[in-house]
N, C-alpha and C. Protein backbone atom coordinates (compact mmCIF):
# COMPACT_ATOMS: atom_id res chain seq x y z
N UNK A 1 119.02 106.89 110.01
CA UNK A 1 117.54 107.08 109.90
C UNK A 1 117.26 108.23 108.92
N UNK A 2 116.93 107.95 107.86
CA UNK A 2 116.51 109.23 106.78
C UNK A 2 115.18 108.63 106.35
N UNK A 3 114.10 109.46 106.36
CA UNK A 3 112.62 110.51 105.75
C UNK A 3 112.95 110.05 104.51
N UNK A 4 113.87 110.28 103.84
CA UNK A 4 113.96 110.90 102.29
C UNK A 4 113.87 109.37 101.76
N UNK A 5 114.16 108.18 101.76
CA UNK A 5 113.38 106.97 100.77
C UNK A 5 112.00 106.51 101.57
N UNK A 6 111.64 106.75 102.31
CA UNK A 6 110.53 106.27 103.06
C UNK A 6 109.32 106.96 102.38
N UNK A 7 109.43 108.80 102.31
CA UNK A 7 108.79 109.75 101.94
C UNK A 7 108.67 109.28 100.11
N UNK A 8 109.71 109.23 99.80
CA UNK A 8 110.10 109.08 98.14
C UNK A 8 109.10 107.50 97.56
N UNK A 9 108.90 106.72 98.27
CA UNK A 9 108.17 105.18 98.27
C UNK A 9 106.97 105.50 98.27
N UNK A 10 106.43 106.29 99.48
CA UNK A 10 104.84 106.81 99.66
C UNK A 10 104.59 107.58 98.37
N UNK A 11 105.49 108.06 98.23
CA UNK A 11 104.79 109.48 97.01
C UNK A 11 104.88 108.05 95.42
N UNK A 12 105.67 107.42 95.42
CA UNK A 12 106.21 106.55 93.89
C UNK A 12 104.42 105.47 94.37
N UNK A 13 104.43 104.80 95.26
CA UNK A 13 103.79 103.51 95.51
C UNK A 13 102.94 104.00 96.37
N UNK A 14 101.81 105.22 96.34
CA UNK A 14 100.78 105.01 98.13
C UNK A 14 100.33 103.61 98.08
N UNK A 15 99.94 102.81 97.78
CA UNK A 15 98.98 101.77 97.65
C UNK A 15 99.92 100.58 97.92
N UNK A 16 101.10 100.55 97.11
CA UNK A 16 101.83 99.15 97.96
C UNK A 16 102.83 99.53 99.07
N UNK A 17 103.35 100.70 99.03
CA UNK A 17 103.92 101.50 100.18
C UNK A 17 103.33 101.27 101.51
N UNK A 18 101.84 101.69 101.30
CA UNK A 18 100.57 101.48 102.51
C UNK A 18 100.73 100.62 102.98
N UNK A 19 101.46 98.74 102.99
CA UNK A 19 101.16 97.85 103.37
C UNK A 19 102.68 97.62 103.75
N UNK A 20 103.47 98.01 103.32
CA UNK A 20 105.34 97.64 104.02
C UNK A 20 105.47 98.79 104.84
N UNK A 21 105.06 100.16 104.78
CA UNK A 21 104.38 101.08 105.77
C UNK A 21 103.96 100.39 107.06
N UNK A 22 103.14 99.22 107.12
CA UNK A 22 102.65 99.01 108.29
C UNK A 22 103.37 97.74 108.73
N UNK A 23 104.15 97.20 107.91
CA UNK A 23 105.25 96.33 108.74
C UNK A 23 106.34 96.67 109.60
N UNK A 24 106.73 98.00 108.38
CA UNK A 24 107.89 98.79 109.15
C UNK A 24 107.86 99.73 110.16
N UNK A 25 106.51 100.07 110.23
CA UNK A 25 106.38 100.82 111.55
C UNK A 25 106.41 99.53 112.94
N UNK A 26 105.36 98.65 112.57
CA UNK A 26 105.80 97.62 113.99
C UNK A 26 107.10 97.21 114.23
N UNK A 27 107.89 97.13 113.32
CA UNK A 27 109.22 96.78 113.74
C UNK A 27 109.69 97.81 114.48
């Protein structure tokens, strides 16, 4: 479990991040 590509995606992509963001949290 590492922060560091999750964090690194939000900061590169907020806007398409925002939406695999909310897949990968329900999983």
């Amino acid at each position: 479990m590492t922060p560091s590509p999750t964090k690194e995606v939000m900061s590169s992509a907020p806007t398409i991040s925002r939406r695999p963001r909310e897949e990968f949290a329900e999983k």
